[in-house]
N, C-alpha and C. Protein backbone atom coordinates (compact mmCIF):
# COMPACT_ATOMS: atom_id res chain seq x y z
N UNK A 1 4.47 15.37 -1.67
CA UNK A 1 4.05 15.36 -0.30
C UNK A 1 3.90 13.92 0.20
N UNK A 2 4.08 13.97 1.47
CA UNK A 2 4.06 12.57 2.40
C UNK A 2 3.01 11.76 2.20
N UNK A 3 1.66 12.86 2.13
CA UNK A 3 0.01 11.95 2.26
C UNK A 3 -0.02 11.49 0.46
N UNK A 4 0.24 12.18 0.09
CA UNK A 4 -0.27 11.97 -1.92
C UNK A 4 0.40 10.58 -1.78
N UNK A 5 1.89 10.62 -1.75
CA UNK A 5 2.85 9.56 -2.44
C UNK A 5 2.26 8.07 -1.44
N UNK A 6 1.98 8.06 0.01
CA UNK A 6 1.20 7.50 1.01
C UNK A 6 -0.20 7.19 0.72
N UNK A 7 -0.72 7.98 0.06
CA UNK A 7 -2.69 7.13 -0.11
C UNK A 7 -3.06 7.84 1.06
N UNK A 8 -2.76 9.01 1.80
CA UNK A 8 -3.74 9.48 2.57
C UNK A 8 -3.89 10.56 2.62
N UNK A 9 -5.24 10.88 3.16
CA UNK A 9 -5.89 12.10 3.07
C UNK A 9 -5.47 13.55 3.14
N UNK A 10 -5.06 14.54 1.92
CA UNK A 10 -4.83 15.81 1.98
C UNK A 10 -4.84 16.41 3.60
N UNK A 11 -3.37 17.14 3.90
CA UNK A 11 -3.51 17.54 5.26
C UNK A 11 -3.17 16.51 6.52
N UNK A 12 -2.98 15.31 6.36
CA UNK A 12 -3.12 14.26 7.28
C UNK A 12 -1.57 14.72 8.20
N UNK A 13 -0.36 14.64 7.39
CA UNK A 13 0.71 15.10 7.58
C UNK A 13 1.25 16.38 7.90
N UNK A 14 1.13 16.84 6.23
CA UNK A 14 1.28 17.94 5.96
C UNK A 14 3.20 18.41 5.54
N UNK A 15 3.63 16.47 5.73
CA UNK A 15 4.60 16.56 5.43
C UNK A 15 5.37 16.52 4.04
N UNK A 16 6.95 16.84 3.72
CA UNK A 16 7.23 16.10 2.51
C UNK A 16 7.81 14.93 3.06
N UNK A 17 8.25 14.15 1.51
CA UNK A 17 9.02 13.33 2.28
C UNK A 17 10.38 13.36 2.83
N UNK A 18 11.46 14.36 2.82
CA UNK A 18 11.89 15.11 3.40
C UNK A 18 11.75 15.43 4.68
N UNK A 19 10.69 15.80 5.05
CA UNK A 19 10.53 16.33 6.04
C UNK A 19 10.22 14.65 7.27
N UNK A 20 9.46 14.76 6.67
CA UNK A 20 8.88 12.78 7.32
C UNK A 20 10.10 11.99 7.64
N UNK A 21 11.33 12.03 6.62
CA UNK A 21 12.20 11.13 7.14
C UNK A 21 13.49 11.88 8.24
N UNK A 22 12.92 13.22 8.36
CA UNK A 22 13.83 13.50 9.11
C UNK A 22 13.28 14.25 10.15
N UNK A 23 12.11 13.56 10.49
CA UNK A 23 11.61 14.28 11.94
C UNK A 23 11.75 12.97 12.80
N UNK A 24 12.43 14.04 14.06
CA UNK A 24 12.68 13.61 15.41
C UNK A 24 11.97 13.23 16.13
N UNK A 25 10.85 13.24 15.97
CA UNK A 25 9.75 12.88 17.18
C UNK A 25 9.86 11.44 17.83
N UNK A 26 9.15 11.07 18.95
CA UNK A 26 9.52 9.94 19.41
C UNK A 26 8.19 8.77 19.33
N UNK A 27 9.00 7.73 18.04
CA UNK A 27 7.82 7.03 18.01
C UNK A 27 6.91 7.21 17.44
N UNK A 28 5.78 6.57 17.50
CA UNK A 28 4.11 6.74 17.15
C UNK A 28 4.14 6.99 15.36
N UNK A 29 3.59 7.61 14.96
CA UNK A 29 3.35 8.03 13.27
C UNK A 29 4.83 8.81 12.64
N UNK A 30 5.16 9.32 13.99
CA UNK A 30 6.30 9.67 12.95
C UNK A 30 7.59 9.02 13.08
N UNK A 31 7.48 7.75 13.96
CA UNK A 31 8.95 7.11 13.53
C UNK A 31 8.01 5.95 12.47
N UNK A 32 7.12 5.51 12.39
CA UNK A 32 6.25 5.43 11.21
C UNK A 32 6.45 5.32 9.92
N UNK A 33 6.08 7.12 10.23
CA UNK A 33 6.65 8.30 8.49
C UNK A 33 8.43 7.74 8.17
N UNK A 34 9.27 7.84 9.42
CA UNK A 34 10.48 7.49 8.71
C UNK A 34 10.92 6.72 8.10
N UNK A 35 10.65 5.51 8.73
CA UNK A 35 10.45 3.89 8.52
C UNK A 35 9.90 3.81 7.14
N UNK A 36 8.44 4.75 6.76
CA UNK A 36 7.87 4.48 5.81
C UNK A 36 8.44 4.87 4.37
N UNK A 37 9.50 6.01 4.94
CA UNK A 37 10.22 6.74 3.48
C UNK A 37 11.56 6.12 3.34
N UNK A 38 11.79 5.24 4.08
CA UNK A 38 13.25 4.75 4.21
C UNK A 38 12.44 3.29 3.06
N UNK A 39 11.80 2.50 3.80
CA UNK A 39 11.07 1.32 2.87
C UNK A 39 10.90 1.81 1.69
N UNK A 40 10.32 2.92 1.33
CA UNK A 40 10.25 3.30 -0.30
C UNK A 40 11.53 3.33 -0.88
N UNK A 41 12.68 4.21 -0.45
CA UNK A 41 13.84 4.26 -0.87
C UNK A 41 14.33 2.71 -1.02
N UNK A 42 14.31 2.25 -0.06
CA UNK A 42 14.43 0.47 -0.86
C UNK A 42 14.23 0.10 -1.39
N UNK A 43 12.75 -0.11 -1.29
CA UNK A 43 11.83 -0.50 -2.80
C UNK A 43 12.25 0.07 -4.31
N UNK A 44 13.11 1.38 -4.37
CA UNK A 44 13.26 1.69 -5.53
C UNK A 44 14.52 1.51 -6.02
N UNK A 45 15.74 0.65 -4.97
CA UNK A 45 16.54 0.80 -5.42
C UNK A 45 16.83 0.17 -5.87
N UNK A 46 17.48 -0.44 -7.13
CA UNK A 46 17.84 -1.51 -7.82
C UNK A 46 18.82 -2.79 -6.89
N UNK A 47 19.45 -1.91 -6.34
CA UNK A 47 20.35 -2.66 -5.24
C UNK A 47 20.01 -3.70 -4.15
N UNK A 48 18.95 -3.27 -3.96
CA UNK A 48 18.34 -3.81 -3.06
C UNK A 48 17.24 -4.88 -2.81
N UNK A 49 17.26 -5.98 -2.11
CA UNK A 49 16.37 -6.97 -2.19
C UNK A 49 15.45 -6.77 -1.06
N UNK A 50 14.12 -5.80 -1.54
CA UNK A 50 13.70 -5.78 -0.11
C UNK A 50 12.62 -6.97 -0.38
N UNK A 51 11.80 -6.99 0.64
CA UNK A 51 10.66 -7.76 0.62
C UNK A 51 9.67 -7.46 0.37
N UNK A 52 9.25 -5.90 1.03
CA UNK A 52 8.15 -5.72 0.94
C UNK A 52 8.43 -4.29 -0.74
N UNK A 53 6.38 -4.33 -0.79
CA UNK A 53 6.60 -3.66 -2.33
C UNK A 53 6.07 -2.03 -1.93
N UNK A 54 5.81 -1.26 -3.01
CA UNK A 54 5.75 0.00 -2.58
C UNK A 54 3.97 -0.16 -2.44
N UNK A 55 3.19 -0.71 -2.92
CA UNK A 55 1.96 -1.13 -2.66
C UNK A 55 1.87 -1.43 -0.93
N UNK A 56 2.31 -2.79 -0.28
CA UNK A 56 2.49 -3.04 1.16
C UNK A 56 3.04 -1.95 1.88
N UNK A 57 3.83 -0.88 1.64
CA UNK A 57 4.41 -0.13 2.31
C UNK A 57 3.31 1.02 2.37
N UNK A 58 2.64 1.09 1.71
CA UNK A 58 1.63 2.62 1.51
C UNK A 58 0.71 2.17 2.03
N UNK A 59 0.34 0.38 1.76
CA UNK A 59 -0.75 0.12 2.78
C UNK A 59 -0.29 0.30 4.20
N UNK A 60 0.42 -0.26 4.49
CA UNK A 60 0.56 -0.27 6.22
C UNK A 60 0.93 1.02 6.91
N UNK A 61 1.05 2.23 5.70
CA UNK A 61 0.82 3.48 6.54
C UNK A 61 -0.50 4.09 6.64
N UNK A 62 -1.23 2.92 5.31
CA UNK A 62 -2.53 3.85 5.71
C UNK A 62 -3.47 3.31 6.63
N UNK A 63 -3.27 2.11 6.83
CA UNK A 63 -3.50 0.81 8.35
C UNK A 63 -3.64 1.83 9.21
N UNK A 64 -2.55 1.72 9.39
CA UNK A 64 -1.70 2.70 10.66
C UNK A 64 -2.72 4.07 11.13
N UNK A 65 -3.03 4.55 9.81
CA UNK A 65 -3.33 5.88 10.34
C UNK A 65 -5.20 6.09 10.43
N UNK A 66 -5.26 4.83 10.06
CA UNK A 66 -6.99 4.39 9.73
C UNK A 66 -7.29 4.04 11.04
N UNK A 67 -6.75 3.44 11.53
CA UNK A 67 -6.94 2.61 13.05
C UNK A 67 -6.22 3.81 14.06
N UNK A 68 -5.64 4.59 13.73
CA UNK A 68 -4.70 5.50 14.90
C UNK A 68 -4.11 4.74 16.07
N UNK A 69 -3.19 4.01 15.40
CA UNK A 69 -2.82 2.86 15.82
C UNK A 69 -1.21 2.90 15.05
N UNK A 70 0.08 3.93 14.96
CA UNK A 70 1.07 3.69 14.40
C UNK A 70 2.12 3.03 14.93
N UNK A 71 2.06 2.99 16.74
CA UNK A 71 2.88 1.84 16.72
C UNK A 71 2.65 0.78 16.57
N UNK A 72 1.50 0.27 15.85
CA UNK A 72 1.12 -1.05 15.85
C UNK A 72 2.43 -1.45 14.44
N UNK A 73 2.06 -0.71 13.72
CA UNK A 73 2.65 -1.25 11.90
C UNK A 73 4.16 -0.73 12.37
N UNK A 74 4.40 0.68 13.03
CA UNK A 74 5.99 0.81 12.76
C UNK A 74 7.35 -0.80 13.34
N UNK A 75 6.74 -1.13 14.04
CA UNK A 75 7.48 -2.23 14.05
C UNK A 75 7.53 -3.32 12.75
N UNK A 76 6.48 -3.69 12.07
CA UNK A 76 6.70 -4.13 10.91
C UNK A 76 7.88 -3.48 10.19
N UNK A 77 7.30 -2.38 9.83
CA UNK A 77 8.40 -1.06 9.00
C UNK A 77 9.90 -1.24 9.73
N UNK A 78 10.18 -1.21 10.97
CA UNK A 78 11.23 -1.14 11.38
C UNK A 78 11.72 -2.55 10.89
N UNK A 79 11.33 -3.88 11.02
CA UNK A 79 11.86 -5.06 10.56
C UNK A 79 12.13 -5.12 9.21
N UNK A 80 11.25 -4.01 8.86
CA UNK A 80 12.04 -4.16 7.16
C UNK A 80 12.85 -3.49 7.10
N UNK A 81 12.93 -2.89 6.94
CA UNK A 81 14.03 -1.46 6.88
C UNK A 81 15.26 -1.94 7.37
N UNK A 82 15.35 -2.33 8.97
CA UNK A 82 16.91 -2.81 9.65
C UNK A 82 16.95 -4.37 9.16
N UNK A 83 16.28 -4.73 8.98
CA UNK A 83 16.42 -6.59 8.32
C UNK A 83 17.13 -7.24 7.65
């Protein structure tokens, strides 16, 4: 699930990650969630030189959702991800 693998609270989502990277919504937590499962997939891939770690990435979703405040961090997320 989205919240376990994320550090946040049972129910917060309610998503997988699956589901998180492929919801449409516009913006806010869930372009977020996408951003946020796309950065993990980086982070794990050998291929890849990302910057940020899977630690920074789980924090700044749980920033995000502590403050209810997700477009604040998805722009971070988005600079990593398209970067």
């Amino acid at each position: 699930m989205f919240d376990e693998v994320m550090g946040l609270p049972d129910g917060t989502t309610g998503f997988t990650l699956e589901e998180a990277i492929w919801d449409k919504g516009d913006g806010g937590c869930e372009e977020l969630n996408r951003h946020a499962v796309a950065a993990l997939l980086n982070v794990q891939h050998p291929g890849v030189d990302f910057y940020l770690t899977e630690s920074e990435v789980t924090f700044l979703v749980q920033k995000a959702y502590k403050v209810d405040n997700c477009d604040q961090d998805v722009s971070t997320m988005c600079i990593s991800v398209n970067g």
